[in-house]
N, C-alpha and C. Protein backbone atom coordinates (compact mmCIF):
# COMPACT_ATOMS: atom_id res chain seq x y z
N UNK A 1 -26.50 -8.37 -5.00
CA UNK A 1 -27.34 -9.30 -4.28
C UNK A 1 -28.38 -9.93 -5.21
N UNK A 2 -29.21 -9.48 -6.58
CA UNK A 2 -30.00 -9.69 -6.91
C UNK A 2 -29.34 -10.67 -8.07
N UNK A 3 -28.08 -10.34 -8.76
CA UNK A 3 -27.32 -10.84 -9.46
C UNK A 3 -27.09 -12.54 -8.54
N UNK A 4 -26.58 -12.67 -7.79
CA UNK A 4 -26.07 -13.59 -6.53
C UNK A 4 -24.28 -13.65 -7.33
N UNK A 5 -23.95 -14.72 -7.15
CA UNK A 5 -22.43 -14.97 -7.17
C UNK A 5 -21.85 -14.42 -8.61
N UNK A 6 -22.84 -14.92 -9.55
CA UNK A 6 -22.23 -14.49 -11.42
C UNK A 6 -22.49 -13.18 -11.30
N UNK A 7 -22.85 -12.31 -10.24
CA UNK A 7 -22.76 -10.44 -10.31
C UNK A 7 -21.55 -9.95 -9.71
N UNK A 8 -20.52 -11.04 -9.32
CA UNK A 8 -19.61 -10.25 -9.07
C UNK A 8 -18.73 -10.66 -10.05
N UNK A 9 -17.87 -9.36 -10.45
CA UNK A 9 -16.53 -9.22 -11.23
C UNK A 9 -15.03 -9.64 -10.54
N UNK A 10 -15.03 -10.77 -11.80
CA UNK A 10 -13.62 -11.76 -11.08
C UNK A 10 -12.46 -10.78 -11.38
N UNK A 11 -12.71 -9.46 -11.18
CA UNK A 11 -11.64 -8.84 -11.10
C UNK A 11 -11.73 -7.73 -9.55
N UNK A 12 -12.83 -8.79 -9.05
CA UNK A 12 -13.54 -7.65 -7.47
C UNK A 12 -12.30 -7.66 -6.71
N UNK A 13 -11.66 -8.92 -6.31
CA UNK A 13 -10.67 -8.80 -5.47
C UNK A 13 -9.04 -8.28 -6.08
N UNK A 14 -8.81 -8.39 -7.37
CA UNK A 14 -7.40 -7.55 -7.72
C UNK A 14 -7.32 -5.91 -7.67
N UNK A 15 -9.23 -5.81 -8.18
CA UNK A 15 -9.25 -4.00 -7.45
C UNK A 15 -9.31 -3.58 -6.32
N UNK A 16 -9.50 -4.81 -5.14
CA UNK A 16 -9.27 -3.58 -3.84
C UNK A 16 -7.93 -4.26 -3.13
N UNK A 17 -6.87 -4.91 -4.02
CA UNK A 17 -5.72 -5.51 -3.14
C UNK A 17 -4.86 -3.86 -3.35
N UNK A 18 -4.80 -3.16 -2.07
CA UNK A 18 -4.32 -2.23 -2.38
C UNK A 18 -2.65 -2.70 -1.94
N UNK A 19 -2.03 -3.16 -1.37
CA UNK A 19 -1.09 -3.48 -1.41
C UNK A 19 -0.12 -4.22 -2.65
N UNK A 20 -0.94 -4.37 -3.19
CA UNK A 20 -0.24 -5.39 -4.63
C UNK A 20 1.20 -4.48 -5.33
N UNK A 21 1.27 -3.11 -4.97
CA UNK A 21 2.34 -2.49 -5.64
C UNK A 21 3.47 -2.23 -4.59
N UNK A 22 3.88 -2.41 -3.21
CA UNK A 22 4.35 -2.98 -2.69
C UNK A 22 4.70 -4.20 -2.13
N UNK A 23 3.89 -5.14 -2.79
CA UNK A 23 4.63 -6.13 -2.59
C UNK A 23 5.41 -7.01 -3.55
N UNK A 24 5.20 -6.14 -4.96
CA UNK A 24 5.84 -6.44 -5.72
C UNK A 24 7.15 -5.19 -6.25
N UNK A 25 7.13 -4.46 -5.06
CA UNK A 25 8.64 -3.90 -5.40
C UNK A 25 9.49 -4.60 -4.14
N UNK A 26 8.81 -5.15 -3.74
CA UNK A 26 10.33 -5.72 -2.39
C UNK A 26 9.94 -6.89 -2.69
N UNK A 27 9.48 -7.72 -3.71
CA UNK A 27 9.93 -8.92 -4.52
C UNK A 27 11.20 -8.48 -5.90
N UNK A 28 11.04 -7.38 -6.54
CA UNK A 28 11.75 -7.07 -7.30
C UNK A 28 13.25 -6.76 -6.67
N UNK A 29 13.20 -6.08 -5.46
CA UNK A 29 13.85 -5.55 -4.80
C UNK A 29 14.74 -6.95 -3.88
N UNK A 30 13.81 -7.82 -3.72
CA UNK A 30 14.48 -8.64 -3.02
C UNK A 30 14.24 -8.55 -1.25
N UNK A 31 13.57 -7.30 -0.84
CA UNK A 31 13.31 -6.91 0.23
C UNK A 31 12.52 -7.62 1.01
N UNK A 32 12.77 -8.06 2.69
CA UNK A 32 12.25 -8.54 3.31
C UNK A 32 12.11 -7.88 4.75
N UNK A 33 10.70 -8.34 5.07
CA UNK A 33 10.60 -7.79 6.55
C UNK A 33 9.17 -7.33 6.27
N UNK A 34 8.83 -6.04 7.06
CA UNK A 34 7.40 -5.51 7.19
C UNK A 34 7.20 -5.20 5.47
N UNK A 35 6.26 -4.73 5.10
CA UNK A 35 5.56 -4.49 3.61
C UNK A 35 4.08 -4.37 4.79
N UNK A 36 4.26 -2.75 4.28
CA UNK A 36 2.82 -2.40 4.48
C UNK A 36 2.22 -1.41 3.33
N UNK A 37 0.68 -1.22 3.31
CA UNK A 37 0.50 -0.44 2.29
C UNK A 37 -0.53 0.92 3.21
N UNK A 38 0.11 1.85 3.23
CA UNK A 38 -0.78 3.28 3.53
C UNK A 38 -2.27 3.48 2.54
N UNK A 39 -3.28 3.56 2.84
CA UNK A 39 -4.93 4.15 2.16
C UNK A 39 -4.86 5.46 2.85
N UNK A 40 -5.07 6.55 3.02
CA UNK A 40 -5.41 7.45 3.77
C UNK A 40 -5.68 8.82 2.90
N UNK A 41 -6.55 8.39 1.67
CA UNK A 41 -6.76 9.16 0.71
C UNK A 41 -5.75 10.55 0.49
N UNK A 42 -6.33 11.42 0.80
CA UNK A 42 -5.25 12.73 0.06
C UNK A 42 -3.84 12.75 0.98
N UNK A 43 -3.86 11.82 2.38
CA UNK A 43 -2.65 12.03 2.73
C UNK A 43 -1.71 10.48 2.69
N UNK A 44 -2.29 9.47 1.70
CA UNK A 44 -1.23 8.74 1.39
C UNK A 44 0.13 8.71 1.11
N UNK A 45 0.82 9.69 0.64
CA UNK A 45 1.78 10.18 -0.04
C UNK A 45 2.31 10.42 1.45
N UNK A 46 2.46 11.23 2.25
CA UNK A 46 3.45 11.47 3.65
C UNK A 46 3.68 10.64 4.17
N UNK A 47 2.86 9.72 4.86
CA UNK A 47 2.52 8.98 5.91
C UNK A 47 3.57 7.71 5.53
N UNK A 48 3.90 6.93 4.64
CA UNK A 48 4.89 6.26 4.50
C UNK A 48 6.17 6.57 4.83
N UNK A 49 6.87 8.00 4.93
CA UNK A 49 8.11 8.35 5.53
C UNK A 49 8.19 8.32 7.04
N UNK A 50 6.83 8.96 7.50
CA UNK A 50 6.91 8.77 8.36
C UNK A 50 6.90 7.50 9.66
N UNK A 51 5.94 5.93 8.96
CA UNK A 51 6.31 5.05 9.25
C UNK A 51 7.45 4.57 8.68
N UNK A 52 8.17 4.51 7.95
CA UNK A 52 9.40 4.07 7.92
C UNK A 52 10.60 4.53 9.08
N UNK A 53 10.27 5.50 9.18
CA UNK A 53 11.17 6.13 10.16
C UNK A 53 10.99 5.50 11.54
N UNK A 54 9.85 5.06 11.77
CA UNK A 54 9.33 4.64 13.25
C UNK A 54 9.53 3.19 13.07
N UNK A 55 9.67 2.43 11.83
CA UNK A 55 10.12 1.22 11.57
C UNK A 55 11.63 1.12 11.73
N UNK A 56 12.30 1.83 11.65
CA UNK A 56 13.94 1.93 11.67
C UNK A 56 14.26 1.94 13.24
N UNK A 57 13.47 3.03 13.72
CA UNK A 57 13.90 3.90 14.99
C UNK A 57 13.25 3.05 15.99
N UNK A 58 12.39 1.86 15.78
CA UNK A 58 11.96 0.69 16.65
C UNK A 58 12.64 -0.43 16.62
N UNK A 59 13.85 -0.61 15.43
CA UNK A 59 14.77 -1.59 15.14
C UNK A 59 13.87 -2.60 14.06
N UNK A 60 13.08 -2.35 13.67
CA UNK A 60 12.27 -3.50 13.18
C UNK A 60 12.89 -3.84 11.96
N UNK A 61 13.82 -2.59 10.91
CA UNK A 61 14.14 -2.95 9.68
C UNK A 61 15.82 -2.08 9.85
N UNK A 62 16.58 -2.15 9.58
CA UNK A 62 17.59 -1.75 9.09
C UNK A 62 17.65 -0.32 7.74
N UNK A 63 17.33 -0.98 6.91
CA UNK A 63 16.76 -0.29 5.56
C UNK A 63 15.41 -0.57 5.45
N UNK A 64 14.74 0.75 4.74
CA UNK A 64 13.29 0.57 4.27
C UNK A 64 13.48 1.15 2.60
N UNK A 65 12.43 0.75 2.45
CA UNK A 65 12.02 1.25 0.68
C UNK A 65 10.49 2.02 0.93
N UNK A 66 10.47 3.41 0.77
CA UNK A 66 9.33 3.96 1.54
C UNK A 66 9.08 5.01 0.47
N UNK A 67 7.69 5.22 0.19
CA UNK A 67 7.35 6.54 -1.14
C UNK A 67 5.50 6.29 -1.21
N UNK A 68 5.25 7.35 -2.31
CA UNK A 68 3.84 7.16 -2.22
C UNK A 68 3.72 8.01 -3.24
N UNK A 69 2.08 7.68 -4.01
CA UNK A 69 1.66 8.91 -4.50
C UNK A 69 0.54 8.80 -4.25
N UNK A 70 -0.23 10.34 -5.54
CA UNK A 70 -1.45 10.71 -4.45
C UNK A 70 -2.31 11.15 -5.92
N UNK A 71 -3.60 10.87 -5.87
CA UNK A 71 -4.12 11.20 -6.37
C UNK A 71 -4.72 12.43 -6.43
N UNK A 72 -5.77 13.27 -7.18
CA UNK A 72 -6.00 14.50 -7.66
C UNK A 72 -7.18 14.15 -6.49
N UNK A 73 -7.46 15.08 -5.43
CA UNK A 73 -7.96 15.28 -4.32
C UNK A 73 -8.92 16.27 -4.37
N UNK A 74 -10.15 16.19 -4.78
CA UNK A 74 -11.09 17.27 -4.61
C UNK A 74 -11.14 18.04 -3.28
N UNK A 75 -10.15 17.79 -2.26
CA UNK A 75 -10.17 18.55 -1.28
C UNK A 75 -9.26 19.66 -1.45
N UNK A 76 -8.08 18.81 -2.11
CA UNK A 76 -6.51 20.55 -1.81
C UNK A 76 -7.10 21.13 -2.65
């Protein structure tokens, strides 16, 4: 705030596009349809199988491309 506009880092918005690594594997992939990205700190890593599955089993996709990882969690 005290900075005004030249205090922010023109790299503010590529660090919180958290989706940017799915949406560039179902461009690589060629994949179309939903592209979502899971945040849910130490349980990012599960939670993508499990919406994929509810994406299939609702008809929404046929095939999914679904995975995750997880960072070092001062909680486990």
């Amino acid at each position: 705030m005290e900075k005004g506009p030249g205090g922010v880092s023109p790299f503010f918005i590529p660090m919180l596009i958290a989706n940017m690594a799915s949406g560039h594997i179902a461009m690589h992939f060629g994949a179309k349809g939903p592209n979502t990205c899971v945040v849910t700190a130490c349980a990012t890593a599960p939670i993508p199988s499990a919406d994929a599955f509810r994406v299939i089993q609702y008809g929404d996709a046929e095939a999914v491309i679904a995975g995750g990882t997880r960072q070092h969690c001062p909680l486990t």
